[in-house]
C-alpha atoms as a PDB file:
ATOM      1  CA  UNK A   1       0.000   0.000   0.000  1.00  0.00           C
ATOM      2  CA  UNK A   2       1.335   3.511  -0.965  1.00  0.00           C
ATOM      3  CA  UNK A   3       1.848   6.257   1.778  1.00  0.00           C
ATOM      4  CA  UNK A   4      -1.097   8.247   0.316  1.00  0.00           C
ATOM      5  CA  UNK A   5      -3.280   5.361   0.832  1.00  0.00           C
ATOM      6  CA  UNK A   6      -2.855   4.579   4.492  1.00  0.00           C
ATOM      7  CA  UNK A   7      -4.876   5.502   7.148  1.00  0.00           C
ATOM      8  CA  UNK A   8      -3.629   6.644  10.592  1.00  0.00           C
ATOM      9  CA  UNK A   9      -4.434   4.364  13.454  1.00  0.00           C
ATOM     10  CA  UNK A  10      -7.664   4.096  15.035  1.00  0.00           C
ATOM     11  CA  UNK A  11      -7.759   3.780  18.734  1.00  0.00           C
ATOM     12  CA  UNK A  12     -11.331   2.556  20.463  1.00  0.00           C
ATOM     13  CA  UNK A  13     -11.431   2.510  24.498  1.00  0.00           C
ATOM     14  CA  UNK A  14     -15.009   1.258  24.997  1.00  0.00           C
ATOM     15  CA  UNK A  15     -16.989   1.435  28.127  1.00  0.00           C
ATOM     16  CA  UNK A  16     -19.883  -0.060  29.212  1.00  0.00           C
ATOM     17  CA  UNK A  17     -22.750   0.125  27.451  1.00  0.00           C
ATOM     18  CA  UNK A  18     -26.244   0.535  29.001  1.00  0.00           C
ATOM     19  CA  UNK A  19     -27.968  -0.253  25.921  1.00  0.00           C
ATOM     20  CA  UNK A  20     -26.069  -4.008  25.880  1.00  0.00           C
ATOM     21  CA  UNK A  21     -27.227  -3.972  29.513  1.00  0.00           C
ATOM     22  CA  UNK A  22     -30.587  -3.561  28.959  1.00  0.00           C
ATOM     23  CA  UNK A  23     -30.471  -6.196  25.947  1.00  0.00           C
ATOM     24  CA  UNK A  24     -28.607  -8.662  27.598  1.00  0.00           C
ATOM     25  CA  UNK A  25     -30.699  -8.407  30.473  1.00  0.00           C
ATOM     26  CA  UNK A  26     -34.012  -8.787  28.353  1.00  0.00           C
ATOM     27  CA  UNK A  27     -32.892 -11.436  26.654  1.00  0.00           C
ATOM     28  CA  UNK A  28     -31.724 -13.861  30.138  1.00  0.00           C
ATOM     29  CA  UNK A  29     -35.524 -12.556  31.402  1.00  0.00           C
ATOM     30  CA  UNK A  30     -36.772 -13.918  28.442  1.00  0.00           C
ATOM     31  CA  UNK A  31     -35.326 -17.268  28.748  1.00  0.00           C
ATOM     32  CA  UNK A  32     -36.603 -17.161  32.360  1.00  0.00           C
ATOM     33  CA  UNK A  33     -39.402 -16.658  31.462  1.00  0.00           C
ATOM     34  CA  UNK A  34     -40.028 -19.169  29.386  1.00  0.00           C
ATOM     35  CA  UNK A  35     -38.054 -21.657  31.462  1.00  0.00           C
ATOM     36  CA  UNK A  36     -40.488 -21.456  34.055  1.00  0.00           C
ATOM     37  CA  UNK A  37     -43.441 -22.824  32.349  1.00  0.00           C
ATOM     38  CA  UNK A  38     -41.629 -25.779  30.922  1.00  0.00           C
ATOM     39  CA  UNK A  39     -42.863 -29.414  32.374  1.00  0.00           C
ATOM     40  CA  UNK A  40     -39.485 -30.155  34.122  1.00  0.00           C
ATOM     41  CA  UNK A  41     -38.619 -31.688  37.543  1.00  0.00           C
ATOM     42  CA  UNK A  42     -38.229 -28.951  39.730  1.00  0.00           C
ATOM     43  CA  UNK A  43     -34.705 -30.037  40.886  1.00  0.00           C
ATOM     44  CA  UNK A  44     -34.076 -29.340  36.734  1.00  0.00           C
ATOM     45  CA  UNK A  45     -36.062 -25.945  36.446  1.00  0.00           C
ATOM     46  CA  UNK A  46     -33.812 -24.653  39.098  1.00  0.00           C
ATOM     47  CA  UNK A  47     -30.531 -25.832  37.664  1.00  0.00           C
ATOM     48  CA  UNK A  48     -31.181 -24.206  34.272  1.00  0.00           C
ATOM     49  CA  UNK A  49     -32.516 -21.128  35.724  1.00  0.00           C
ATOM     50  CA  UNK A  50     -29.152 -21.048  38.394  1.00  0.00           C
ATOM     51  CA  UNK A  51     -27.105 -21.915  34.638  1.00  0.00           C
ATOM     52  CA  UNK A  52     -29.250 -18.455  32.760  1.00  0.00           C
ATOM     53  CA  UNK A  53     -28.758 -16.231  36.213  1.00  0.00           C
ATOM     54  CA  UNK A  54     -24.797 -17.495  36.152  1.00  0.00           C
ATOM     55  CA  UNK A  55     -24.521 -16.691  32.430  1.00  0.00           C
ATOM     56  CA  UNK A  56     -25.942 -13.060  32.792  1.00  0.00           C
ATOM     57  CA  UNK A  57     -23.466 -12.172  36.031  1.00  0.00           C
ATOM     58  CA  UNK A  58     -20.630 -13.788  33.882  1.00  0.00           C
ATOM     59  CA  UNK A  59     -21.461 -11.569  30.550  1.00  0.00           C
ATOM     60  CA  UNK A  60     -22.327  -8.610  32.834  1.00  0.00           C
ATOM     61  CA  UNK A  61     -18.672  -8.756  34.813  1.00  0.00           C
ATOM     62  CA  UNK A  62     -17.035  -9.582  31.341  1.00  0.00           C
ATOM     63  CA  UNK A  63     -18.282  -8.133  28.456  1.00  0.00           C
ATOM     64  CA  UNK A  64     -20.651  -5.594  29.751  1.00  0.00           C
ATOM     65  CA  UNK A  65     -18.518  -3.833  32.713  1.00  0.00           C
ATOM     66  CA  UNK A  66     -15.276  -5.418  31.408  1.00  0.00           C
ATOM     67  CA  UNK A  67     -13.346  -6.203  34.728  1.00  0.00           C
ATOM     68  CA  UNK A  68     -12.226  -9.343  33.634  1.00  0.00           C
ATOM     69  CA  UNK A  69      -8.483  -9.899  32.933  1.00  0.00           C
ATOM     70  CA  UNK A  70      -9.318 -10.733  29.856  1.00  0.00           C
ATOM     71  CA  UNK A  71     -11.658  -8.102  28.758  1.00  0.00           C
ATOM     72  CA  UNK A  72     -10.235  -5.538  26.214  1.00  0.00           C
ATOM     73  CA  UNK A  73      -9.377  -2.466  27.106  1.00  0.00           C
ATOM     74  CA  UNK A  74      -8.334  -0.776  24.141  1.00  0.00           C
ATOM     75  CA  UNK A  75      -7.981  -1.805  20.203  1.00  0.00           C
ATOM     76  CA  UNK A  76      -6.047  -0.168  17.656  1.00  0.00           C
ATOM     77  CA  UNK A  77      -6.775  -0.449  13.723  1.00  0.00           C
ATOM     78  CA  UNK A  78      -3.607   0.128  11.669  1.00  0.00           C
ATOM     79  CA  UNK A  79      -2.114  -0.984   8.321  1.00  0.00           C
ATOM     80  CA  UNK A  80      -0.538  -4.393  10.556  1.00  0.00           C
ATOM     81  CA  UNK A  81      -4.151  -5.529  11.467  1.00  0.00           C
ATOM     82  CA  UNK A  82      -5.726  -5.365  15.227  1.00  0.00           C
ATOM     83  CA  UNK A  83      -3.757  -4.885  18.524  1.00  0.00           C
ATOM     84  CA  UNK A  84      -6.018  -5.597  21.591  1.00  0.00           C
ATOM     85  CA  UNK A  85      -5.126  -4.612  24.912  1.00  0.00           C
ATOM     86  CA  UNK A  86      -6.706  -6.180  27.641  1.00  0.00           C
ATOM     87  CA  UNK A  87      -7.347  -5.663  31.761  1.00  0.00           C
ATOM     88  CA  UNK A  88      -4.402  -7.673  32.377  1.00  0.00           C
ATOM     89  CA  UNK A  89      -2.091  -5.561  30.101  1.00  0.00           C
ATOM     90  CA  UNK A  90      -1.437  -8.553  27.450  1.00  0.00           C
ATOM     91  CA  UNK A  91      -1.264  -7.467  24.183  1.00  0.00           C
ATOM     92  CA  UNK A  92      -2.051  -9.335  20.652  1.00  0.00           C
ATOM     93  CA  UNK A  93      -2.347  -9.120  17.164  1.00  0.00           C
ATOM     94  CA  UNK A  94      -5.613 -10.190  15.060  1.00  0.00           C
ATOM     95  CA  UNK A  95      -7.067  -9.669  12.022  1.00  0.00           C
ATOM     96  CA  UNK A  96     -10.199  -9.048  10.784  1.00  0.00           C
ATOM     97  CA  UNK A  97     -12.816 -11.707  10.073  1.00  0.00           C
ATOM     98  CA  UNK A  98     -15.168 -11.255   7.160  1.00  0.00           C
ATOM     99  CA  UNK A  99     -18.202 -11.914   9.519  1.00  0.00           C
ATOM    100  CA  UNK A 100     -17.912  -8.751  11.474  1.00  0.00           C
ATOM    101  CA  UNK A 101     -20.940  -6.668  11.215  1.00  0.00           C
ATOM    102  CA  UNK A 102     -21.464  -2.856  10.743  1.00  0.00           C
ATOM    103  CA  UNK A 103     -25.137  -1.516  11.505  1.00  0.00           C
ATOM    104  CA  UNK A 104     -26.211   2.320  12.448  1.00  0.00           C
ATOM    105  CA  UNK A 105     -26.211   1.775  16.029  1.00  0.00           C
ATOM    106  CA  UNK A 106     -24.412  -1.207  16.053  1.00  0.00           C
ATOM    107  CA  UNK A 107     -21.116  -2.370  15.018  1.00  0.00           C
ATOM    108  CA  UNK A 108     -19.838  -5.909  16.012  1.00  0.00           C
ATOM    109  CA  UNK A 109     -15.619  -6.457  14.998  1.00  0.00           C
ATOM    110  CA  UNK A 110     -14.962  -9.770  14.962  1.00  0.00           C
ATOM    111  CA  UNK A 111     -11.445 -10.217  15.014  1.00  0.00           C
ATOM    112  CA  UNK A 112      -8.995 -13.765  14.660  1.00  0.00           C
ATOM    113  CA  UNK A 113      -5.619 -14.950  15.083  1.00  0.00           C
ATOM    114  CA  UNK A 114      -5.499 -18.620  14.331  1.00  0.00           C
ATOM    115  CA  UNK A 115      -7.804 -20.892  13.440  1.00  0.00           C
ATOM    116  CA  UNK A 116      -9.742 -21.306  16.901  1.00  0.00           C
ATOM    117  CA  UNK A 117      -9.006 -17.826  18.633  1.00  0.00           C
ATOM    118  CA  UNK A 118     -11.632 -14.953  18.006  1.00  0.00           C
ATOM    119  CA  UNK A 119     -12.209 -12.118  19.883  1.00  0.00           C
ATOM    120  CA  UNK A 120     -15.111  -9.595  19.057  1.00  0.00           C
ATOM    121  CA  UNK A 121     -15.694  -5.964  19.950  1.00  0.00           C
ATOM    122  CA  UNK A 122     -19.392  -4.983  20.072  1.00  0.00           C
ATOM    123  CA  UNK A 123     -19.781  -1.260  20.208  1.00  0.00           C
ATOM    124  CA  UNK A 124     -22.528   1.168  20.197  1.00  0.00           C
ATOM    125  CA  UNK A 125     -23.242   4.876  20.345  1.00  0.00           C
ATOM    126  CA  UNK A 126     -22.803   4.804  24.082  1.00  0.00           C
ATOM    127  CA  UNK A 127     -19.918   2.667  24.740  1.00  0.00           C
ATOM    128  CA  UNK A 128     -17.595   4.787  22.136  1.00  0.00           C
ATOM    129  CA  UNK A 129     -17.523   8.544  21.108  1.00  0.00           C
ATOM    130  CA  UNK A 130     -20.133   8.849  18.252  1.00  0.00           C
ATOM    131  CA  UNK A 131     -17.837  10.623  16.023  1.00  0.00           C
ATOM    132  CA  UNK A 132     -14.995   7.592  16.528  1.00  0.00           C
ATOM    133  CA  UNK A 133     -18.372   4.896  15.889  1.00  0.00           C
ATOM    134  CA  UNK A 134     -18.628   7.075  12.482  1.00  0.00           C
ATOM    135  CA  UNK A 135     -15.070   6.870  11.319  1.00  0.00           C
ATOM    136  CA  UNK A 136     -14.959   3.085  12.474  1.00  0.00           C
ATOM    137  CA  UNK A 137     -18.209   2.479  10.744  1.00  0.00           C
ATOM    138  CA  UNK A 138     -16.682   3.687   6.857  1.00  0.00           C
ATOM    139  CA  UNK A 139     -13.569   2.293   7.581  1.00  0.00           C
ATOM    140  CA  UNK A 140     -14.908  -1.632   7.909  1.00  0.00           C
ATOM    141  CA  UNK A 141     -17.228  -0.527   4.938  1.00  0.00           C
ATOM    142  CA  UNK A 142     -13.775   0.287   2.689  1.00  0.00           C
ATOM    143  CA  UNK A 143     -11.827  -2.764   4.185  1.00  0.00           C
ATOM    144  CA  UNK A 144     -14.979  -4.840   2.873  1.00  0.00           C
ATOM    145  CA  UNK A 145     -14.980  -4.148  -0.293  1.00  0.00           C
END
């Protein structure tokens, strides 16, 4: 790529996002919800609903709040690919999978680095600056094409 071509680096610190909040919550209500209702042994009802309640603190603590050590911190887009920094300070290189999605509200970076190890960003309006959700946004729709 020539000089005039690249881009510089784009740096995305996300925080927590109410809106994922809200829809993660909805959606573990939802499978309450319909757990409930279900013809099981009781002794089964309450080990799937312990298994949903478990699930939402575990997605809550790590992707939602991100205080786990392996929660990312920060991500930086440059001409070498992805570098993800996480709560623990490790550092690694990806690149970007062809599945990621880009939406209006909603942009979800899926990122790889071998065959088996994925990572994904999911980042809305209120979890990045809107501006920096913009310039992310058109530059997954030019690496796409």
């Amino acid at each position: 790529m020539s000089d005039h071509h690249r881009q510089p680096p784009l740096t995305i610190r996300p925080v927590a996002s109410m809106r994922v909040l809200v829809f993660v919550s909805v959606i573990h209500a939802a499978a309450l919800a319909v757990l409930f209702p279900l013809p099981l042994p009781w002794w089964l009802t309450l080990g799937l609903a312990a298994l949903v309640v478990g699930d939402l603190a575990y997605v809550v603590w790590a992707r939602v709040l991100g205080r786990a050590p392996w929660s990312i911190v920060q991500a930086t887009w440059n001409d070498n690919g992805w570098t993800l920094i996480t709560n623990n300070g490790r550092s690694q290189q990806l690149r970007l999978a062809a599945s990621t999605y880009v939406g209006v509200d909603l942009v979800i970076v899926n990122l790889r680095a071998g065959l088996l190890q994925r990572r994904s960003l999911v980042l809305t309006p209120d979890n990045i600056d809107p501006d920096q959700l913009r310039r992310l946004r058109a530059r997954l729709r030019l690496a796409a094409s």
